[in-house]
C-alpha atoms as a PDB file:
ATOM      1  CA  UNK A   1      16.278   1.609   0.991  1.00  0.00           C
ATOM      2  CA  UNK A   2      17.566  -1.776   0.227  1.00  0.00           C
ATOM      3  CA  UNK A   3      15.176  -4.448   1.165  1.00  0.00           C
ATOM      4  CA  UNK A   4      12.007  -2.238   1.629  1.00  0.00           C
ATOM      5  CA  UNK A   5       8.670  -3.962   1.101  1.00  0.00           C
ATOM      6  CA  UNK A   6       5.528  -2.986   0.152  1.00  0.00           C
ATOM      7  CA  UNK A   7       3.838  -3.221   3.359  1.00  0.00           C
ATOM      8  CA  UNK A   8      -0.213  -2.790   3.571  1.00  0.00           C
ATOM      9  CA  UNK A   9      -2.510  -1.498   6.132  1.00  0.00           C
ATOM     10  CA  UNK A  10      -5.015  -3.848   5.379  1.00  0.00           C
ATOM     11  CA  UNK A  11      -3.229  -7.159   5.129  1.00  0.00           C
ATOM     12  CA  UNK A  12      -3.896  -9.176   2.122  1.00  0.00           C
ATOM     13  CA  UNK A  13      -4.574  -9.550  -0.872  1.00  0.00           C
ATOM     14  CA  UNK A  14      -7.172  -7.699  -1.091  1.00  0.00           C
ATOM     15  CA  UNK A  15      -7.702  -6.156  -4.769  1.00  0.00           C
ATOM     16  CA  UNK A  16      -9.657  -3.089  -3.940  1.00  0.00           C
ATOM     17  CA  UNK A  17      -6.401  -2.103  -1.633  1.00  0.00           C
ATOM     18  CA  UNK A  18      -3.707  -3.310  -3.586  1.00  0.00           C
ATOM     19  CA  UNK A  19      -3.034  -0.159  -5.353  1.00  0.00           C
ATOM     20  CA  UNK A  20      -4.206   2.548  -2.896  1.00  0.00           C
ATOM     21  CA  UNK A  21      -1.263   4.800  -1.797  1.00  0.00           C
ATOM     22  CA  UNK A  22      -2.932   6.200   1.377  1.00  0.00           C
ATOM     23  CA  UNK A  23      -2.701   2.314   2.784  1.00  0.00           C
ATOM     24  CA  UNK A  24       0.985   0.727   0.959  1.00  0.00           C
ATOM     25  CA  UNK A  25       3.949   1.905   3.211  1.00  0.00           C
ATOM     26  CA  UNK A  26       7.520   0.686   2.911  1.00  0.00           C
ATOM     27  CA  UNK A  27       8.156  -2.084   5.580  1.00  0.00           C
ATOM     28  CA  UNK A  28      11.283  -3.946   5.949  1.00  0.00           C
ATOM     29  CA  UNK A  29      11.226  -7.424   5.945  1.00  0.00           C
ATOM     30  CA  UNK A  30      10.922  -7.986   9.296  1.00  0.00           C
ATOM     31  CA  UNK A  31       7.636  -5.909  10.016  1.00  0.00           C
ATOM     32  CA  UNK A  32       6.123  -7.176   6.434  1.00  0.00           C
ATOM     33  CA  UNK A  33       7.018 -10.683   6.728  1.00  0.00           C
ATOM     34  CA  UNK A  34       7.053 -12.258  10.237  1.00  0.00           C
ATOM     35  CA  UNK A  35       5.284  -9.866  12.119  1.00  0.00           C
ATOM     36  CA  UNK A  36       2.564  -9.719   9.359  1.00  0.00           C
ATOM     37  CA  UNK A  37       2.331  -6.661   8.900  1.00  0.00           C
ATOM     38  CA  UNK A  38       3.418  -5.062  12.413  1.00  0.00           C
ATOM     39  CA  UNK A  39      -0.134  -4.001  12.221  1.00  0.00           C
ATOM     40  CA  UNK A  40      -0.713  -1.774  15.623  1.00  0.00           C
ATOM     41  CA  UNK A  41       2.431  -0.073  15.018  1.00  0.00           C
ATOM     42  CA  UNK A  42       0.538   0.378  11.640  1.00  0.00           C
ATOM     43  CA  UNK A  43      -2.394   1.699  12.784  1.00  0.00           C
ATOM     44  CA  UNK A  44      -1.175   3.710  14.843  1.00  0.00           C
ATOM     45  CA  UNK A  45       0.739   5.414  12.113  1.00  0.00           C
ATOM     46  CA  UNK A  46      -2.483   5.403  10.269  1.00  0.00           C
ATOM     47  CA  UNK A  47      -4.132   7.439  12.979  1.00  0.00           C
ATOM     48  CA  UNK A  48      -1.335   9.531  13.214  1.00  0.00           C
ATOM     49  CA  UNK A  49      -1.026  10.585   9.134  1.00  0.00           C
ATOM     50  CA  UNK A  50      -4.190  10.250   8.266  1.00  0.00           C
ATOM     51  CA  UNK A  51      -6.951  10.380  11.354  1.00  0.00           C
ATOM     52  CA  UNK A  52      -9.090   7.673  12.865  1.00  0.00           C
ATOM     53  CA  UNK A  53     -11.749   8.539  10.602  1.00  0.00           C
ATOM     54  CA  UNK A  54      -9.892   7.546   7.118  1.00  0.00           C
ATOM     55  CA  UNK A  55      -8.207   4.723   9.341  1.00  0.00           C
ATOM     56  CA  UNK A  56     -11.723   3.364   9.727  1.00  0.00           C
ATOM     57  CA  UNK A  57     -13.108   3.776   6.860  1.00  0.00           C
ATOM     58  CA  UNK A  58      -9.961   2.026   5.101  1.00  0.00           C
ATOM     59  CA  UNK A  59     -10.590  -0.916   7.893  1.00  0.00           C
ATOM     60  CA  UNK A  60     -14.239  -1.098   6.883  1.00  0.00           C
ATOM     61  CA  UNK A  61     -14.014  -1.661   3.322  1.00  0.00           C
ATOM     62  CA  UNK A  62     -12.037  -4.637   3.750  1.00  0.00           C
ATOM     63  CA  UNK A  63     -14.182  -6.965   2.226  1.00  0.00           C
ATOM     64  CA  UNK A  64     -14.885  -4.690  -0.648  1.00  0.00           C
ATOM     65  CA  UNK A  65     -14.040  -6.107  -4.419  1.00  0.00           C
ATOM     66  CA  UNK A  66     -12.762  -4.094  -7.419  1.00  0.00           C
ATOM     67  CA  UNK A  67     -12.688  -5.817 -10.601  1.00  0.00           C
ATOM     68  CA  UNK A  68     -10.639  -4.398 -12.945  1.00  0.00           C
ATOM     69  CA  UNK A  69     -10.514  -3.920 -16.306  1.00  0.00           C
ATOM     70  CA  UNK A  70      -7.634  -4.491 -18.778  1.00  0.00           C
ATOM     71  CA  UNK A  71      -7.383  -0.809 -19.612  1.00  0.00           C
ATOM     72  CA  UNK A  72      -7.738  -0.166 -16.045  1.00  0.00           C
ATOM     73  CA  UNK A  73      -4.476  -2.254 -15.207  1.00  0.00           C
ATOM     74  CA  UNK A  74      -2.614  -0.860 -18.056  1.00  0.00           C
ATOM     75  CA  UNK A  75      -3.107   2.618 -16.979  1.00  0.00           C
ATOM     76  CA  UNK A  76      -2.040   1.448 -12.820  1.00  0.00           C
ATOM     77  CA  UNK A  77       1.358  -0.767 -14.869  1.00  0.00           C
ATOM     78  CA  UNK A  78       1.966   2.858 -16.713  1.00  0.00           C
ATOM     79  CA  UNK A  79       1.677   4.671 -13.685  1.00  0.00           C
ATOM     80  CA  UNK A  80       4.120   3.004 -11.744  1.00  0.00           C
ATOM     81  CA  UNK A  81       6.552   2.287 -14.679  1.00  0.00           C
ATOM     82  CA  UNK A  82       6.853   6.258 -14.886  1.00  0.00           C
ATOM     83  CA  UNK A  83       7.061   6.701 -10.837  1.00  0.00           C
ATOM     84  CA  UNK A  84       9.783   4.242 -11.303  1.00  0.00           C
ATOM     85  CA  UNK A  85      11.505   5.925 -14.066  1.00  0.00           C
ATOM     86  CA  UNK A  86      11.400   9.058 -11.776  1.00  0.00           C
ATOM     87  CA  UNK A  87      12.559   7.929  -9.050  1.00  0.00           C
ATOM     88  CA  UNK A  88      15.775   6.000 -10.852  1.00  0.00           C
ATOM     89  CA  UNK A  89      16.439   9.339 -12.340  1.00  0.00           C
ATOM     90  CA  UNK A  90      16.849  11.077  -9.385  1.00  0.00           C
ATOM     91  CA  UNK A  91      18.843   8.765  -7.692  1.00  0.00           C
ATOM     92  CA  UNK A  92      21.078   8.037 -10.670  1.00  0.00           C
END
């Protein structure tokens, strides 16, 4: 899993997205970086998993803003501190 990225569905920085599971996939480099995303080998992943409708709907709320709150941010860095924490322990 070495060199793994977090790669999105919806490219960007887009803050409503940045967090939501259903759309972050591990990417190498390669796909995340140059290729930008290797987005219609994305998408069609995307219909495959999930369906064109989610795929869509995901699409469609591109534009859409989420302003967070400090609380909200701690509870999203405590979240992924304990996935982490899982995840070392079961390789380790």
């Amino acid at each position: 899993m070495s060199g793994l990225q977090a790669g999105h569905y919806i490219p960007g920085r887009h803050n409503a997205y940045l967090f939501d599971e259903i759309q972050v996939h591990a990417q190498c480099y390669y796909c995340n970086g140059p290729l930008k995303g290797n987005w219609p080998q994305y998408y069609n992943m995307m219909l495959r998993d999930h369906g064109k409708k989610k795929a869509d709907y995901l699409k469609d709320r591109k534009w859409e803003i989420k302003h967070y709150k400090v609380p909200e941010l701690q509870e999203i860095k405590n979240k992924y501190e304990d996935k982490l924490k899982m995840l070392l322990t079961s390789v380790y």
